[in-house]
N, C-alpha and C. Protein backbone atom coordinates (compact mmCIF):
# COMPACT_ATOMS: atom_id res chain seq x y z
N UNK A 1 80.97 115.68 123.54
CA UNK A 1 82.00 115.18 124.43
C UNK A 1 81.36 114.28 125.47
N UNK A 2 82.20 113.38 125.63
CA UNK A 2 81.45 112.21 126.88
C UNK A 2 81.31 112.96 128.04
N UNK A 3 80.41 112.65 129.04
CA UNK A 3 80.59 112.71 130.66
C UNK A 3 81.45 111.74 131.15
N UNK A 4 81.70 112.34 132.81
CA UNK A 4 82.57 111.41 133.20
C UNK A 4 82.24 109.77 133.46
N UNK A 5 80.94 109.72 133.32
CA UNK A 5 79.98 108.63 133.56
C UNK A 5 80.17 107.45 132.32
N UNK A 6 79.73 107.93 131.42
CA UNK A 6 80.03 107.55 129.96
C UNK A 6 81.29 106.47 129.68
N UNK A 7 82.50 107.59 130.51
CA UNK A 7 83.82 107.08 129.62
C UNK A 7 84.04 106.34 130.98
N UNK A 8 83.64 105.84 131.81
CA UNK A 8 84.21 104.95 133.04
C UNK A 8 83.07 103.67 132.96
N UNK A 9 81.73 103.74 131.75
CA UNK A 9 81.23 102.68 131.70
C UNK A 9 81.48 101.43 130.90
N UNK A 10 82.29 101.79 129.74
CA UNK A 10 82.97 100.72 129.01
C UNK A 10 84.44 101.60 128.43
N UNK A 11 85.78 101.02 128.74
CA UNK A 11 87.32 101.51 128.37
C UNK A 11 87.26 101.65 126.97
N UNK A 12 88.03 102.78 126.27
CA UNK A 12 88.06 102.77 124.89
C UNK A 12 88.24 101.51 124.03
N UNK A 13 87.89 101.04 123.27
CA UNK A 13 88.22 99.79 122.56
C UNK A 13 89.01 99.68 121.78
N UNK A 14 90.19 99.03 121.32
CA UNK A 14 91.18 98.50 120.66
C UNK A 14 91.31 98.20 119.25
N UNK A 15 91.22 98.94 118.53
CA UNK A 15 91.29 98.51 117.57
C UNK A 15 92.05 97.46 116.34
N UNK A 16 91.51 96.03 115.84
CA UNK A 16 92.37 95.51 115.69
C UNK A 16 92.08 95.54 114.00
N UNK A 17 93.02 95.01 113.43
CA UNK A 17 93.82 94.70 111.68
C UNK A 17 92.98 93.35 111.28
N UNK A 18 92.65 93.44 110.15
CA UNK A 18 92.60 91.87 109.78
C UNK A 18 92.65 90.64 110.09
N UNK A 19 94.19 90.92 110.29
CA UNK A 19 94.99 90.46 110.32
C UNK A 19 94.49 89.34 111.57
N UNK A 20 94.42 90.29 113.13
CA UNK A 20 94.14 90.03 113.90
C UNK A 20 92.72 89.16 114.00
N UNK A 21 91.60 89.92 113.44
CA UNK A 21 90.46 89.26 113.24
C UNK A 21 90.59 87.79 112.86
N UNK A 22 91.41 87.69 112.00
CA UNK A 22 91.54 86.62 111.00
C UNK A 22 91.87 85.79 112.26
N UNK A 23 92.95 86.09 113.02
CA UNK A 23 93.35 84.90 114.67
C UNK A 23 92.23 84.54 115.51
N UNK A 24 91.73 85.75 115.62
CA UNK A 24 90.38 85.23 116.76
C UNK A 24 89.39 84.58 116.28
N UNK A 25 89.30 84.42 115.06
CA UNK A 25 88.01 83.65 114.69
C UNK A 25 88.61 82.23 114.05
N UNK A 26 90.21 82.30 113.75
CA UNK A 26 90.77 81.12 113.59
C UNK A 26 90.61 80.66 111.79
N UNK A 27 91.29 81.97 111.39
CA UNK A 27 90.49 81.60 109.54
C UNK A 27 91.53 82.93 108.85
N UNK A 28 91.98 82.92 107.92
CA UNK A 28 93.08 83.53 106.72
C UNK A 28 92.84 84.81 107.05
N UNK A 29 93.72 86.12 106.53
CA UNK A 29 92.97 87.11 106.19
C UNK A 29 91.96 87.42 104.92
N UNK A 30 92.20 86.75 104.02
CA UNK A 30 91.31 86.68 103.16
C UNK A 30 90.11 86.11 103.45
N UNK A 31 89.84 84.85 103.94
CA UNK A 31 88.56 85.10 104.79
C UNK A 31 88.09 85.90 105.32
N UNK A 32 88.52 86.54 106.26
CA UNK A 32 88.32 87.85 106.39
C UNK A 32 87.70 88.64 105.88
N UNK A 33 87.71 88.92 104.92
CA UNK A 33 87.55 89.95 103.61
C UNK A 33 86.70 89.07 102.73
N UNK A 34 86.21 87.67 102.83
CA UNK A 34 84.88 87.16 102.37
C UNK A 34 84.04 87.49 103.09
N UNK A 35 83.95 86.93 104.39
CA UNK A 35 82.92 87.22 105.59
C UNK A 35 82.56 88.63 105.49
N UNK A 36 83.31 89.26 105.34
CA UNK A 36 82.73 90.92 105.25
C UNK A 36 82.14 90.90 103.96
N UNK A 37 82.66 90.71 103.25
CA UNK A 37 81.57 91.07 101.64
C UNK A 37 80.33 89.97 101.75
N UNK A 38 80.45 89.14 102.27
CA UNK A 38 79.15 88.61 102.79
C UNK A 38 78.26 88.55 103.62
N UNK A 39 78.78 89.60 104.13
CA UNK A 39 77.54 90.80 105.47
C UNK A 39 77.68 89.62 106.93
N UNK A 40 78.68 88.79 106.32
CA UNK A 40 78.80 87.99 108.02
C UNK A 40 79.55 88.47 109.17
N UNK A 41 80.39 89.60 108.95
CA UNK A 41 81.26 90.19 110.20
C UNK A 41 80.43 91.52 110.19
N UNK A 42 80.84 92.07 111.83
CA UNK A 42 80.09 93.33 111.92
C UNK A 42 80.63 94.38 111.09
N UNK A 43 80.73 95.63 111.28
CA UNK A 43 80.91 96.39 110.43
C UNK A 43 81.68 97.05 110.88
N UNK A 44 83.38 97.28 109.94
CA UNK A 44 84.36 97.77 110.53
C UNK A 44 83.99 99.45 110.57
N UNK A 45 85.72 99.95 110.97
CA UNK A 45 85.41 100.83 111.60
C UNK A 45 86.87 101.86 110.07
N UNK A 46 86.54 102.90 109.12
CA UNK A 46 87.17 103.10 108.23
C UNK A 46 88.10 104.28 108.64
N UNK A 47 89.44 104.26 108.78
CA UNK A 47 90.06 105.27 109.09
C UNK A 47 90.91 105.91 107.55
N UNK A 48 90.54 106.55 106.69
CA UNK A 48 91.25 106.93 105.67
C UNK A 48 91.38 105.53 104.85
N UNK A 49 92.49 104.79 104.26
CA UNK A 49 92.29 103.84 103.21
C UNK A 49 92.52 102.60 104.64
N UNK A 50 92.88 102.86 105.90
CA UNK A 50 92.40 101.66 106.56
C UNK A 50 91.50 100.89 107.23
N UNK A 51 91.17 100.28 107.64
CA UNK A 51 90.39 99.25 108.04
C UNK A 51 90.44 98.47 109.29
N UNK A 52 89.40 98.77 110.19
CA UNK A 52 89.83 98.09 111.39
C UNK A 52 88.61 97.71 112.07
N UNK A 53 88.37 96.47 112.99
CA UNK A 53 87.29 96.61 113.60
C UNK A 53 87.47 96.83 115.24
N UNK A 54 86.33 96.75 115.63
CA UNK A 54 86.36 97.36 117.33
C UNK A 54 86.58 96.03 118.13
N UNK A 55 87.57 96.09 119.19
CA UNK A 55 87.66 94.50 119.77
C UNK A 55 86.45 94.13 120.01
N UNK A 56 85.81 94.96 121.03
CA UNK A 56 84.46 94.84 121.78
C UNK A 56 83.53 94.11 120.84
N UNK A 57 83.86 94.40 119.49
CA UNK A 57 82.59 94.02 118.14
C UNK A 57 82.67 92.72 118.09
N UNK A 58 84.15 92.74 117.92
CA UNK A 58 84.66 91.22 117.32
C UNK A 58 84.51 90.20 118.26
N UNK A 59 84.40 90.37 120.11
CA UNK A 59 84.09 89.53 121.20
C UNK A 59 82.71 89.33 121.41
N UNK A 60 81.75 90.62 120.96
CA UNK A 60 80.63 90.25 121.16
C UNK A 60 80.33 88.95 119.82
N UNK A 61 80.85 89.31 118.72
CA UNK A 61 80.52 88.72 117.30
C UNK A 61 80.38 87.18 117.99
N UNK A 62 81.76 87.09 118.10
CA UNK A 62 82.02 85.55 119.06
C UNK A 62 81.19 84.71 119.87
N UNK A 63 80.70 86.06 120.89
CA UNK A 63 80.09 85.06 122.07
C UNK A 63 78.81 84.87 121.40
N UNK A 64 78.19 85.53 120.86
CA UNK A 64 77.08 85.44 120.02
C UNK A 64 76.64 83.88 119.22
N UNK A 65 77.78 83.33 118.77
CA UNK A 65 77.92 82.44 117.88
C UNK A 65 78.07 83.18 116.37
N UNK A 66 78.50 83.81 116.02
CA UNK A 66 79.30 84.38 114.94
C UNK A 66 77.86 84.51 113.78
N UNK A 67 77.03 85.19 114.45
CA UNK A 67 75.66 85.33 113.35
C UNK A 67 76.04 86.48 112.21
N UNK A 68 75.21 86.12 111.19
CA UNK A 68 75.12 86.65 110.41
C UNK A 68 74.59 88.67 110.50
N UNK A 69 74.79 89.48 109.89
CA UNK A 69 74.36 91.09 110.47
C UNK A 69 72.93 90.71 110.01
């Protein structure tokens, strides 16, 4: 379990869809779903048969310049 320290140093993160990914980086959802089988997006996050990544992932991915893992 976190301390109170922990959970007041970065807010839970948001999990977004594809879908969404696909907006912020400005490209299909099926792109999407290339970039990942081509180890170029970070690594989602698997909830049962869905699929999601962490905002925080997908902003750092960004400011980064969208490198390769």
């Amino acid at each position: 379990m976190k301390n109170e320290a922990e959970a007041t140093e970065r807010p839970a993160d948001r999990l977004l869809r594809v879908q969404e990914v696909g907006q912020r980086l400005g490209v299909s959802a099926r792109q999407v779903w290339k970039l990942l089988a081509a180890g170029r997006l970070p690594s989602p996050v698997r909830l049962g048969r869905s699929v999601r990544w962490r905002e925080s992932d997908i902003g750092d991915f960004i400011r980064l310049g969208c490198p390769a893992r």
